[in-house]
Protein backbone atom coordinates (compact mmCIF):
# COMPACT_ATOMS: atom_id res chain seq x y z
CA UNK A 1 -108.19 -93.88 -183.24
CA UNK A 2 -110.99 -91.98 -182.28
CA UNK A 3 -110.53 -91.41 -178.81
CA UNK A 4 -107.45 -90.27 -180.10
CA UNK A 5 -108.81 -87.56 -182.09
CA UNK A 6 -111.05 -86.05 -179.75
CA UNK A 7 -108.44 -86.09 -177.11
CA UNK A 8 -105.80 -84.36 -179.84
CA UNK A 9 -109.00 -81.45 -180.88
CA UNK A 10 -109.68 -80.90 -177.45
CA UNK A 11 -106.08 -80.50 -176.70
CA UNK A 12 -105.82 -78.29 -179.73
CA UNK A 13 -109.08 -76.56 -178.58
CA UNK A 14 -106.94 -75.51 -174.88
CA UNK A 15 -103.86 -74.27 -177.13
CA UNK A 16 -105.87 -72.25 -178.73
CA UNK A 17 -107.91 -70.53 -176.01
CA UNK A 18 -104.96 -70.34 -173.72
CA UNK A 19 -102.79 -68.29 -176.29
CA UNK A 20 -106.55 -66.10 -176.89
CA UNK A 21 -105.97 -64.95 -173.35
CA UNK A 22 -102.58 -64.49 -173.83
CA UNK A 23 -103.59 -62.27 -176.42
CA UNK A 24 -106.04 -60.36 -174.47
CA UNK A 25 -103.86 -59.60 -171.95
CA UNK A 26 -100.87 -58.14 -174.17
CA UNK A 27 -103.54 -55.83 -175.88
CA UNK A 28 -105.02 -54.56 -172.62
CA UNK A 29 -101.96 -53.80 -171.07
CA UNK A 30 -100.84 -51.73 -173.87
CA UNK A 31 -104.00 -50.13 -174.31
CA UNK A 32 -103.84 -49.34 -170.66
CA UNK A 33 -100.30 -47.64 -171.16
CA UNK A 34 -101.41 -45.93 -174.16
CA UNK A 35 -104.41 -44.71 -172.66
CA UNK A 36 -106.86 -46.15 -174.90
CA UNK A 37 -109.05 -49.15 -175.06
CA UNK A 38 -108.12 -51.71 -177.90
CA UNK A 39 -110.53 -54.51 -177.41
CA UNK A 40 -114.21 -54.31 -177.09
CA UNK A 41 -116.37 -54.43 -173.78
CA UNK A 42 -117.82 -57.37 -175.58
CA UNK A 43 -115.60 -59.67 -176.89
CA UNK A 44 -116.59 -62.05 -179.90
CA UNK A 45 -117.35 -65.54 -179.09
CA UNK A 46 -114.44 -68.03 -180.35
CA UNK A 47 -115.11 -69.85 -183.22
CA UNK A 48 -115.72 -73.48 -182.23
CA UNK A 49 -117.59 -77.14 -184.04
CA UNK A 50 -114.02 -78.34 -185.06
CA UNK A 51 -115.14 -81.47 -186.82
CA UNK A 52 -111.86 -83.39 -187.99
CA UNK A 53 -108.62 -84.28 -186.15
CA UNK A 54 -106.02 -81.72 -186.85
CA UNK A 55 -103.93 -82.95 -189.61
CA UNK A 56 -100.33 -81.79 -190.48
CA UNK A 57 -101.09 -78.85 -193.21
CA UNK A 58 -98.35 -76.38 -194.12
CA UNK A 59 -96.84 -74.48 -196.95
CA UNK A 60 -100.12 -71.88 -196.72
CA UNK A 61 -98.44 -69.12 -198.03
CA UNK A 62 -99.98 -66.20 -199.80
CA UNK A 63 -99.66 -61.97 -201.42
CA UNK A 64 -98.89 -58.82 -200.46
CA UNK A 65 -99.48 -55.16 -199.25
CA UNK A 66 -100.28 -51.74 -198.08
CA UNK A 67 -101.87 -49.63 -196.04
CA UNK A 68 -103.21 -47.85 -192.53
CA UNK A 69 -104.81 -48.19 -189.84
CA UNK A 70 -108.93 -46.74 -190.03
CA UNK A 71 -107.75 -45.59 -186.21
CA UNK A 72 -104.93 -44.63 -186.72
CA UNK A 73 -103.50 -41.17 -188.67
CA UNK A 74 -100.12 -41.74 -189.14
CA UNK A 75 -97.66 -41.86 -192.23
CA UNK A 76 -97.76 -45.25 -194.49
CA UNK A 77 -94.26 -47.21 -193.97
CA UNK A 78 -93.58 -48.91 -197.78
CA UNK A 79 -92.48 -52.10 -196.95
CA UNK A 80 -90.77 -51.83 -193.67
CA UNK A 81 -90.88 -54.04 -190.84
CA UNK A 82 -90.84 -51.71 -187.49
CA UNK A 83 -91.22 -54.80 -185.28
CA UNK A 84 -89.50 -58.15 -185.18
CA UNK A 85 -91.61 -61.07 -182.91
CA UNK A 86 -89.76 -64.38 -181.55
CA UNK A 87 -91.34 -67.46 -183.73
CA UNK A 88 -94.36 -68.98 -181.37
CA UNK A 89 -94.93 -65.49 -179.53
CA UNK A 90 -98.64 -64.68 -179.50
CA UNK A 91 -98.88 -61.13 -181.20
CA UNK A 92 -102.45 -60.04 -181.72
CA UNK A 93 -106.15 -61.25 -182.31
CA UNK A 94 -107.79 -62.14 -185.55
CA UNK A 95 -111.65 -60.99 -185.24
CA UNK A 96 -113.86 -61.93 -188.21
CA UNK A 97 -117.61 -60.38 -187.22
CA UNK A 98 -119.29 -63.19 -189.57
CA UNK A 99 -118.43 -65.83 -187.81
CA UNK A 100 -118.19 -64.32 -184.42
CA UNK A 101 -114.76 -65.76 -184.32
CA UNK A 102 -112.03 -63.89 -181.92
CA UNK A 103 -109.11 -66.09 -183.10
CA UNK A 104 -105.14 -65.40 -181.35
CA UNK A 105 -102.04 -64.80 -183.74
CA UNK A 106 -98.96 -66.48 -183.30
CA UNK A 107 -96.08 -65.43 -185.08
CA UNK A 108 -94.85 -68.14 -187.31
CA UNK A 109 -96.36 -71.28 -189.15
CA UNK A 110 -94.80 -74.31 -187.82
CA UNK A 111 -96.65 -77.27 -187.26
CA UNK A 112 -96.69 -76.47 -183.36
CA UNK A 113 -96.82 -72.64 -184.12
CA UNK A 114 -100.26 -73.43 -185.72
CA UNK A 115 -101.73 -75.67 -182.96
CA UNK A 116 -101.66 -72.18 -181.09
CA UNK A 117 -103.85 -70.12 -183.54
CA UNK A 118 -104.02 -68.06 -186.80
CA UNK A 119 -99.97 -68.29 -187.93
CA UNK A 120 -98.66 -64.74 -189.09
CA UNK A 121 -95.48 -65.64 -192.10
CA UNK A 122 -93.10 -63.92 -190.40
CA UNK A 123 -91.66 -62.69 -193.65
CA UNK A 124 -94.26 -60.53 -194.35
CA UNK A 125 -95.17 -57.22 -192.73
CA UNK A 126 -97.83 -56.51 -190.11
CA UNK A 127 -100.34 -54.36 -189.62
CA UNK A 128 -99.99 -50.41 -190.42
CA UNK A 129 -96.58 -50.76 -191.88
CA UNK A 130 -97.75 -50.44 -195.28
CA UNK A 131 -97.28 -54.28 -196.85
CA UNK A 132 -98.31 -57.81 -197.56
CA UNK A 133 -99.79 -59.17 -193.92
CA UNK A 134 -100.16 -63.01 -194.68
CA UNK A 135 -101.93 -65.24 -191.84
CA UNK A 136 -102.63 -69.06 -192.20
CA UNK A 137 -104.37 -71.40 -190.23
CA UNK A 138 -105.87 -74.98 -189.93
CA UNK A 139 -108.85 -75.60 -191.84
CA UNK A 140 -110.33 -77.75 -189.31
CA UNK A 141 -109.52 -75.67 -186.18
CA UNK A 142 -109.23 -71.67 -186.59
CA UNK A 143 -110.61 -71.43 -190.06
CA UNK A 144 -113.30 -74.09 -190.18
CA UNK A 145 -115.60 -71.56 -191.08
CA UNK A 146 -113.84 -70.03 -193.63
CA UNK A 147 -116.15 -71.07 -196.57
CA UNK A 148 -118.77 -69.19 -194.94
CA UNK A 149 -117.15 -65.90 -195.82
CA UNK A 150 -118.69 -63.70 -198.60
CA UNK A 151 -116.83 -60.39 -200.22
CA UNK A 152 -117.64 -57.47 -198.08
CA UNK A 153 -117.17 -59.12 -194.88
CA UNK A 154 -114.82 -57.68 -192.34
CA UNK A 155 -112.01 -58.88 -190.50
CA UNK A 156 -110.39 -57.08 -187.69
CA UNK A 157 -106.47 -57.76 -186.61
CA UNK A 158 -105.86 -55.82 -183.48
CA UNK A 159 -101.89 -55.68 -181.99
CA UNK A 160 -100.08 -54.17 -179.15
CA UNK A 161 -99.67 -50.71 -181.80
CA UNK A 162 -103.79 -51.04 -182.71
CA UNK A 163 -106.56 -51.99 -184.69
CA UNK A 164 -106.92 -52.20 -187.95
CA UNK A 165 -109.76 -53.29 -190.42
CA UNK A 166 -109.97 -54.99 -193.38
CA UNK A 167 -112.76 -55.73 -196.11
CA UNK A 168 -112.60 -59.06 -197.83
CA UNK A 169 -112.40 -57.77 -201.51
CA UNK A 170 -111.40 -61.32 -203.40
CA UNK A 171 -110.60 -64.85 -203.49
CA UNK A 172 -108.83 -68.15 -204.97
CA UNK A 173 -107.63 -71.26 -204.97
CA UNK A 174 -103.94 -72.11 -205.69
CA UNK A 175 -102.17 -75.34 -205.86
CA UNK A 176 -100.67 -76.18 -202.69
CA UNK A 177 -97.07 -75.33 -203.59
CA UNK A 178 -98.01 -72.21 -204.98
CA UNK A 179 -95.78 -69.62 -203.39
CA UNK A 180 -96.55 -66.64 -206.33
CA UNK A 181 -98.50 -65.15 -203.66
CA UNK A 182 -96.32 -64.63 -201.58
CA UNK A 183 -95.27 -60.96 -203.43
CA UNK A 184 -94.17 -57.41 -202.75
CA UNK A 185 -97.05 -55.23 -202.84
CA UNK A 186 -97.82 -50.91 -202.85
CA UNK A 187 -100.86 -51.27 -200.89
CA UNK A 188 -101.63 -53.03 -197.39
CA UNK A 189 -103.17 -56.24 -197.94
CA UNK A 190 -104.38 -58.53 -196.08
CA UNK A 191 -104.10 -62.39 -197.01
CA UNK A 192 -105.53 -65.02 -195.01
CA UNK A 193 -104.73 -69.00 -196.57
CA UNK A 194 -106.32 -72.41 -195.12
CA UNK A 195 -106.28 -75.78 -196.82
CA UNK A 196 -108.50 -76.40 -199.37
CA UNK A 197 -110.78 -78.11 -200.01
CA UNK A 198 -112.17 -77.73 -196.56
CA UNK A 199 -114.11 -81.60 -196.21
CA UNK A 200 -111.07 -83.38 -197.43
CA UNK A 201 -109.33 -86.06 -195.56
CA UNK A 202 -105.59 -86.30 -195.32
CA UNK A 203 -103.32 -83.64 -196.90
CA UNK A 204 -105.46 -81.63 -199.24
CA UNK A 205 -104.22 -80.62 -202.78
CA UNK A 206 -104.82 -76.79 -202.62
CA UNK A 207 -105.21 -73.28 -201.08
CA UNK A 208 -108.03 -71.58 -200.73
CA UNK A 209 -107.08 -67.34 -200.05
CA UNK A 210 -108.51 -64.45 -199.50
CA UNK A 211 -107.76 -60.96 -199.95
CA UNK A 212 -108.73 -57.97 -197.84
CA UNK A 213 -107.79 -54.25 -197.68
CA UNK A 214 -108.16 -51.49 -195.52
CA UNK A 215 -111.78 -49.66 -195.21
């Protein structure tokens, strides 16, 4: 059973890293045709001491939004999706400073979708078009760090259209079948769920979520 874990975390660990490049390479060649440089000279590490076996945790589903990009000057979009992403395409990066995580973002958050990376609901919006942006992930792979995070920290969600920051402002903890945050929102918001709590075995009980806006 345990040789069986490590062999499923370090095949979890590849997924994960190989859609990271992916990543990467879809930002650089747009910031290439657009002229401008959308990742940093030095990336951020990826986060890493994944200490469980991945277990099968879904239903993270969180709130709402609004909002533009610090980088960008351009006029808000209320609500409305500009771009539509095939389920399991990689779509951006997920940087949170604090951690010195650079985590990829796959759009959708099926069981194999989050074996990838971060999972992006593909109901809500994304970033810059002026709505809920709702990403979920793994509490023992992507976000095992997440209890670490403190209001005022950062987190950084850059895309083939740019990069965009967000300050976390609040947080938590729903039942696991909680789906009220999941919402319609007047501001960009940022929503990032993981399993909670984080040290429990098997299929834990509730959500822990945090909310970030644009600085």
């Amino acid at each position: 059973m345990i040789v069986m874990a490590i062999a499923q975390m370090v095949h979890h660990e590849r997924s994960i890293s190989d859609s990271l490049e992916e990543a990467k390479a879809l930002i650089r060649e747009q910031g290439v045709q657009a002229g401008k440089d959308l990742l940093p000279s030095a990336p951020l590490a990826k986060a890493s001491d994944h200490s469980q076996a991945l277990q099968k945790e879904e239903g993270e589903e969180e709130p709402e939004g609004k909002g533009n990009s610090p980088h960008q000057e351009e006029e808000e979009k209320p609500n409305i999706k500009t771009e539509e992403h095939p389920q399991g395409e990689v779509i951006g990066i997920l940087e949170i400073p604090r951690l010195q995580a650079e985590l990829p973002i796959v759009e959708g958050t099926s069981a194999d979708q989050l074996r990838k990376g971060v999972g992006h609901y593909a109901t809500t919006l994304l970033p810059g078009e002026g709505g809920q942006i709702l990403l979920s992930g793994h509490r023992d792979t992507v976000f095992t760090r997440m209890g670490e995070l403190k209001e005022g920290d950062q987190f950084i969600v850059r895309t083939r259209q740019g990069s965009y920051t967000y300050t976390f402002t609040r947080s938590k903890i729903v039942a696991a079948d909680d789906t009220t945050v999941i919402r319609t929102s007047d501001r960009e918001e940022l929503v990032l769920s993981t399993c909670y709590p984080f040290s429990f075995l098997g299929n834990a009980p509730d959500r822990y979520v945090i909310y970030a806006y644009p600085m």
